[in-house]
Protein backbone atom coordinates (compact mmCIF):
# COMPACT_ATOMS: atom_id res chain seq x y z
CA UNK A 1 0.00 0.00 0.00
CA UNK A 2 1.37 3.54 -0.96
CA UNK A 3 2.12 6.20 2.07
CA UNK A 4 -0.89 8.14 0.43
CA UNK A 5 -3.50 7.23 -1.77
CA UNK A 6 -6.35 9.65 -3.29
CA UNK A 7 -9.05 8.40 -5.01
CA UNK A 8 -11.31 10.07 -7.30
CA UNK A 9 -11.56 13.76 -5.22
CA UNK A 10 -13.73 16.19 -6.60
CA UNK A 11 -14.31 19.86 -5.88
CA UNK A 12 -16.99 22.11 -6.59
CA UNK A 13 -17.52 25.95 -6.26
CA UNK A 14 -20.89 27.13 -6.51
CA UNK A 15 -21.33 25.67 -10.27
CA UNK A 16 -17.34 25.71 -11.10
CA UNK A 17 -16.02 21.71 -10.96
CA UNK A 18 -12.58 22.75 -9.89
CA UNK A 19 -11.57 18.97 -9.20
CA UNK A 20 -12.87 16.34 -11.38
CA UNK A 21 -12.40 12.37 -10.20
CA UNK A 22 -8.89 12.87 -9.34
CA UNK A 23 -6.66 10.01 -8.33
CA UNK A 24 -3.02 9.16 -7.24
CA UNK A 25 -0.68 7.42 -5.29
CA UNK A 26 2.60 8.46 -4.21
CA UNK A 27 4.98 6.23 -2.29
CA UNK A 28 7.43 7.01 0.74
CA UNK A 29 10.20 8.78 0.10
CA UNK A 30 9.08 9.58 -3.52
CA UNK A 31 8.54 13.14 -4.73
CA UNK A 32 5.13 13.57 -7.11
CA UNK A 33 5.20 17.35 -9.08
CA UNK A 34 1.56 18.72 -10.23
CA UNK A 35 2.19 20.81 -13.39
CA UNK A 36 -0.17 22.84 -15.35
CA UNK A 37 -2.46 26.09 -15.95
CA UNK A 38 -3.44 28.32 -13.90
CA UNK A 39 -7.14 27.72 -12.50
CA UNK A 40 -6.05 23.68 -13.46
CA UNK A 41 -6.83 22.70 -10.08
CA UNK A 42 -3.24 22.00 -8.71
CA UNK A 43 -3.59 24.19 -5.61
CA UNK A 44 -6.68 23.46 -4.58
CA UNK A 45 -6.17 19.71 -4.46
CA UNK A 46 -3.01 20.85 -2.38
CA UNK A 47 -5.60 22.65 0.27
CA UNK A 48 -7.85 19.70 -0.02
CA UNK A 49 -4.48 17.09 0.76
CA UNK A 50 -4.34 19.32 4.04
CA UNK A 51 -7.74 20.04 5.09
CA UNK A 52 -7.82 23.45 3.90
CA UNK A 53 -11.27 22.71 1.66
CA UNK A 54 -13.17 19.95 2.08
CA UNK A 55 -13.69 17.51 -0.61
CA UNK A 56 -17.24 17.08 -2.24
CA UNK A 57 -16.28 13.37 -3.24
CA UNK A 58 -13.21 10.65 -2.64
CA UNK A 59 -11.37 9.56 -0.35
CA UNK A 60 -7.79 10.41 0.84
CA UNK A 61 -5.65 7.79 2.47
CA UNK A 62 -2.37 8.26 4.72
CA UNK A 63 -0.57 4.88 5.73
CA UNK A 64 -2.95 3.00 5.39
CA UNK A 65 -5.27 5.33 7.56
CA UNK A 66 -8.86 6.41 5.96
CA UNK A 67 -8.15 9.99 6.45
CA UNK A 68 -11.21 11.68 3.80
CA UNK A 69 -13.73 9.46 2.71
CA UNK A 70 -16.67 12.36 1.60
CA UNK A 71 -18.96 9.41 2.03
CA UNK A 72 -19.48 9.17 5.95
CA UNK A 73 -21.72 12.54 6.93
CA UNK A 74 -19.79 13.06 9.91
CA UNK A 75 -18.89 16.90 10.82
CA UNK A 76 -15.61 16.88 12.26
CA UNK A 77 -14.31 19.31 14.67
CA UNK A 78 -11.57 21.87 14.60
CA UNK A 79 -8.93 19.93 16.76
CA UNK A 80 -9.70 16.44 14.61
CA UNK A 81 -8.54 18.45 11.87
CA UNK A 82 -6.12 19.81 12.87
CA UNK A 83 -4.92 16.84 14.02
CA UNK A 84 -5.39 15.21 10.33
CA UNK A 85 -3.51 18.31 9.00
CA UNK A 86 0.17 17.06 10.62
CA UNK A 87 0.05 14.02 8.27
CA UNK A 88 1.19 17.04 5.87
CA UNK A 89 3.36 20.19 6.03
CA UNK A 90 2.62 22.92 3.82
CA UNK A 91 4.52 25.71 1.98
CA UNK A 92 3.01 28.18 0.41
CA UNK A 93 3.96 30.71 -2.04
CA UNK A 94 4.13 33.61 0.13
CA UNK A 95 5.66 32.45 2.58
CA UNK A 96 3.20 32.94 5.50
CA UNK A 97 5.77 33.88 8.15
CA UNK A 98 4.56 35.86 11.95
CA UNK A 99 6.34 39.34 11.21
CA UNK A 100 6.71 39.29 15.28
CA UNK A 101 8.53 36.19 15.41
CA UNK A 102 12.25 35.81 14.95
CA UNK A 103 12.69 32.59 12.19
CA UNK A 104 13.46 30.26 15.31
CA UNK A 105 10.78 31.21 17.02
CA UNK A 106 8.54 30.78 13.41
CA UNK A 107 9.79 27.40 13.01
CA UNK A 108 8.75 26.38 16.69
CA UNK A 109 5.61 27.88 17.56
CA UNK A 110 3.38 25.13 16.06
CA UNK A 111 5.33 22.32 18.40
CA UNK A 112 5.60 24.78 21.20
CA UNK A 113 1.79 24.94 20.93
CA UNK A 114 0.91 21.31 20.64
CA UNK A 115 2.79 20.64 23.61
CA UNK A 116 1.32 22.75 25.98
CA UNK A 117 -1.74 20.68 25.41
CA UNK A 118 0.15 17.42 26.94
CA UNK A 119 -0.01 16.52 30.26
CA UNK A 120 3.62 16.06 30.93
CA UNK A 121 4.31 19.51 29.72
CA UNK A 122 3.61 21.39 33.29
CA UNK A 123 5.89 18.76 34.65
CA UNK A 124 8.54 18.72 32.39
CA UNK A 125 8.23 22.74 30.79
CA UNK A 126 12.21 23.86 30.51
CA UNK A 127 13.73 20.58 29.03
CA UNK A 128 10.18 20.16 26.42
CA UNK A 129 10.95 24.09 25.74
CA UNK A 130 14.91 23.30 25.05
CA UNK A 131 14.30 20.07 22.90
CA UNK A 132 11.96 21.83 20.57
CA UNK A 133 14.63 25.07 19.98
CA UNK A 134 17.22 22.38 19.47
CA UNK A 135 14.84 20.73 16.86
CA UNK A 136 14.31 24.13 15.47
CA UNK A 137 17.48 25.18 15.24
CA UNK A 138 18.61 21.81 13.63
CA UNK A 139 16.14 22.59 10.65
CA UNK A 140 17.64 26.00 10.41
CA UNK A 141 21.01 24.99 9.99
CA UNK A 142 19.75 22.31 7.75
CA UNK A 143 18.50 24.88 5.48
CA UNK A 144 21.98 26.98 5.50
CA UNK A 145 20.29 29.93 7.91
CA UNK A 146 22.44 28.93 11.02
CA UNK A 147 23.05 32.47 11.40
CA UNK A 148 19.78 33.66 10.64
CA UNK A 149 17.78 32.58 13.50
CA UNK A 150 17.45 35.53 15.60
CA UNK A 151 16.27 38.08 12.51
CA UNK A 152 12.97 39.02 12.00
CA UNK A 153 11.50 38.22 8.52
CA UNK A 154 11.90 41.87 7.27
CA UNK A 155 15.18 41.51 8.10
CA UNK A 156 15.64 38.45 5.42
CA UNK A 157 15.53 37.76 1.77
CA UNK A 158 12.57 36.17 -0.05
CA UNK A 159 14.92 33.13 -0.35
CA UNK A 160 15.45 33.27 3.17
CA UNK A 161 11.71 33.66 4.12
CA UNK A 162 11.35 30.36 2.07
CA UNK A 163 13.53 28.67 4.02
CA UNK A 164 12.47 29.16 6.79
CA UNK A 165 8.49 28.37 5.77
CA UNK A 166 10.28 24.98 4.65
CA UNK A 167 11.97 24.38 7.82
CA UNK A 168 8.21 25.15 9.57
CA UNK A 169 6.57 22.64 7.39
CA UNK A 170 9.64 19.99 8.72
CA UNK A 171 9.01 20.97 12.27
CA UNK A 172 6.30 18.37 13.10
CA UNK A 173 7.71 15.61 11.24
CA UNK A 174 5.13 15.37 8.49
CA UNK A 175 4.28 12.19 6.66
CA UNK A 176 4.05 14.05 3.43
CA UNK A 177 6.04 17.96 2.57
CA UNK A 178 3.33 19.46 0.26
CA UNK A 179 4.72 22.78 -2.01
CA UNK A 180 2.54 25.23 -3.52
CA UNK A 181 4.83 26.68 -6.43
CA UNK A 182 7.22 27.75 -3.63
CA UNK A 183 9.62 29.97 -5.83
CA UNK A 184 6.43 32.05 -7.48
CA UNK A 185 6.76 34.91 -5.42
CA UNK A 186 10.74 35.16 -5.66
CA UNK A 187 12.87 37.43 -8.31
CA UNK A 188 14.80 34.61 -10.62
CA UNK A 189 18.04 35.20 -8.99
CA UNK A 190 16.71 33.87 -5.52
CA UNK A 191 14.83 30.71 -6.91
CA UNK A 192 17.94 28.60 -7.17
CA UNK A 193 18.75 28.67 -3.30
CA UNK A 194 15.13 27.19 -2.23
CA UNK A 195 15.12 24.68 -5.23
CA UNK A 196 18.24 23.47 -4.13
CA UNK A 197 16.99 23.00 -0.52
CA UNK A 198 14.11 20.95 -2.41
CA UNK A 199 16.53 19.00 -4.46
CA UNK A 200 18.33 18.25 -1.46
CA UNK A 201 15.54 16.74 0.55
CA UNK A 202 14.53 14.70 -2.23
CA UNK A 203 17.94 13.10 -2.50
CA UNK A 204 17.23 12.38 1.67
CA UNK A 205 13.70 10.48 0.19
CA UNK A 206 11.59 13.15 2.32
CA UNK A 207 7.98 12.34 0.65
CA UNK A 208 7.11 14.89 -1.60
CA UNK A 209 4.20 16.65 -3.25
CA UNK A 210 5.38 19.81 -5.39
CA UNK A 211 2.96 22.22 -7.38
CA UNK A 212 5.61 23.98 -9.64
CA UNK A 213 6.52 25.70 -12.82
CA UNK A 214 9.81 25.46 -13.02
CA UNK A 215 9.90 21.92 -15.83
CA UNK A 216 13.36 20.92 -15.84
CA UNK A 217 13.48 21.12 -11.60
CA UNK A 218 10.13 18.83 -11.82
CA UNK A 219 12.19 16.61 -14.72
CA UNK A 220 14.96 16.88 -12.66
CA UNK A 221 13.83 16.02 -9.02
CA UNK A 222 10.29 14.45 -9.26
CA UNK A 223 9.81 10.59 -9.29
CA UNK A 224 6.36 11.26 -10.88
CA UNK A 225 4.89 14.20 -12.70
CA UNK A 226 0.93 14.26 -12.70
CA UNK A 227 -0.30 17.08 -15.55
CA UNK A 228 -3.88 18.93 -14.55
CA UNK A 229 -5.73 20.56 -17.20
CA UNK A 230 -9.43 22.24 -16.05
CA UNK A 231 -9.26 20.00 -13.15
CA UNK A 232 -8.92 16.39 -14.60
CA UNK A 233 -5.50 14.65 -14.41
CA UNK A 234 -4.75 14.70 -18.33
CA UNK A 235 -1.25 12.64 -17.83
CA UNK A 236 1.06 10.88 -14.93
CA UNK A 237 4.26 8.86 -15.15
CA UNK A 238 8.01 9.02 -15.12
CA UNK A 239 8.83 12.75 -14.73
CA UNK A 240 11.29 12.15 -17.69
CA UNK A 241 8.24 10.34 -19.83
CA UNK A 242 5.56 13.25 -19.21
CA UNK A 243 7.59 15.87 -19.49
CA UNK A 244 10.37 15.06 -22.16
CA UNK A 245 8.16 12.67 -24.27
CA UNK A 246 4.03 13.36 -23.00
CA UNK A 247 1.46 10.69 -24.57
CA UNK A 248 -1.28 13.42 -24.55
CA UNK A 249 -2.33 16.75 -27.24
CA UNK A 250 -2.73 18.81 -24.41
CA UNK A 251 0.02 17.79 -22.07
CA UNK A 252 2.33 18.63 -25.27
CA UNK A 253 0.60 22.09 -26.44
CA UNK A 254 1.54 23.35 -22.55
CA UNK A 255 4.93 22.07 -22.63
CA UNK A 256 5.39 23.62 -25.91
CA UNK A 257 5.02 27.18 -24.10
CA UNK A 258 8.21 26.18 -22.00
CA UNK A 259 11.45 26.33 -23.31
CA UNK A 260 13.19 23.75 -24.13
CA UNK A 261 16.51 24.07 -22.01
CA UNK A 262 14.81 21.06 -19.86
């Protein structure tokens, strides 16, 4: 059985079918990218992955765990989600950082707030506190900010910012690292520092999901390319196959407005 398996989602808003019987697979310590258009569907079946929307239809499966299943009428509350929501980590395009918060102090707030829900955490406070800064500062230095970790996030670069968003999404040891075209809202000369944090946790099998439009990174990194087009998936396979020799008209005519340095 595959870490996560999704099985024929769909989406509506109002009239608009903005997922249409979607369905995947994607195995630990493989990285899937989700390529296409613009209004395709690709972030909104990231939101739905994390329990940002709620599906109309499908079910969505984590380790063997029925997660989703839009069959069973059952209204959920907020802390069941939430507690759904750590089978994932998100980044999003912009970022998303507390303007208040140093970037240690951004990367540990979610664990810093789970555990002051635990029972052992009145008992046990200072060495909890100093295990989850360690943690934090870990992922920092991971992501080549070891001396970033007391400035603010005015005080950093977009490529910093990023960096820091990714080593959030690490901090509670998520099944699955979802991306939401995470160099988008970067200037070109900045993109290569957070794709090569991306490359590098793919080469450490970190389980992947990765909404992007930079081709020759998905070619490049991705074990699987899926291709969306008005909210159907059009094409999947090898990221070499769908990207370098795609099966389908449409997958090709979208590729075609990419160069071809990939």
């Amino acid at each position: 059985m595959a870490m996560l398996e999704v099985s024929h989602i769909e989406k509506h808003f109002a009239h608009t079918k903005v997922l249409q019987d979607v369905s995947f697979s994607l195995e630990k310590g493989n990285a899937l990218a989700i390529i296409g258009s613009s209004g395709s569907g690709k972030t909104t079946l990231l939101r739905c992955l994390n329990f940002l929307e709620k599906p109309d239809h499908g079910v969505i499966t984590v380790n063997d765990e029925i997660l989703f299943d839009a069959s069973r009428k059952v209204r959920e509350k907020e802390r069941e989600l939430r507690k759904k929501r750590l089978h994932f980590g998100m980044v999003f395009q912009s970022f998303h950082l507390f303007p208040q918060y140093t970037a240690l102090e951004n990367v540990t707030l979610a664990e810093r707030l789970i555990v002051q829900e635990q029972k052992e955490f009145k008992h046990n406070k200072k060495q909890i506190l100093e295990n989850i800064n360690a943690h934090g500062e870990e992922l920092l230095k991971q992501m080549g900010l070891a001396d970033r970790m007391s400035h603010y996030p005015h005080q950093l670069s977009g490529g910093q910012q990023q960096r820091v968003a990714i080593a959030r999404a690490l901090a509670l040891n998520p099944d699955i690292l979802c991306f939401d075209e995470p160099t988008s809202a970067l200037d070109p000369e900045l993109t290569g520092e957070v794709l090569k944090v991306i490359r590098g946790l793919a080469e450490q099998k970190t389980t992947m999901i990765i909404v992007t439009h930079e081709m020759a990174f998905a070619r490049d990194v991705a074990d699987e390319v899926i291709f969306m087009d008005e909210g159907f998936i059009v094409e999947q396979g090898s990221a070499k196959q769908v990207i370098e020799h795609p099966q389908q008209e449409r997958t090709r005519q979208f590729l075609s407005g990419y160069s071809q340095g990939y």
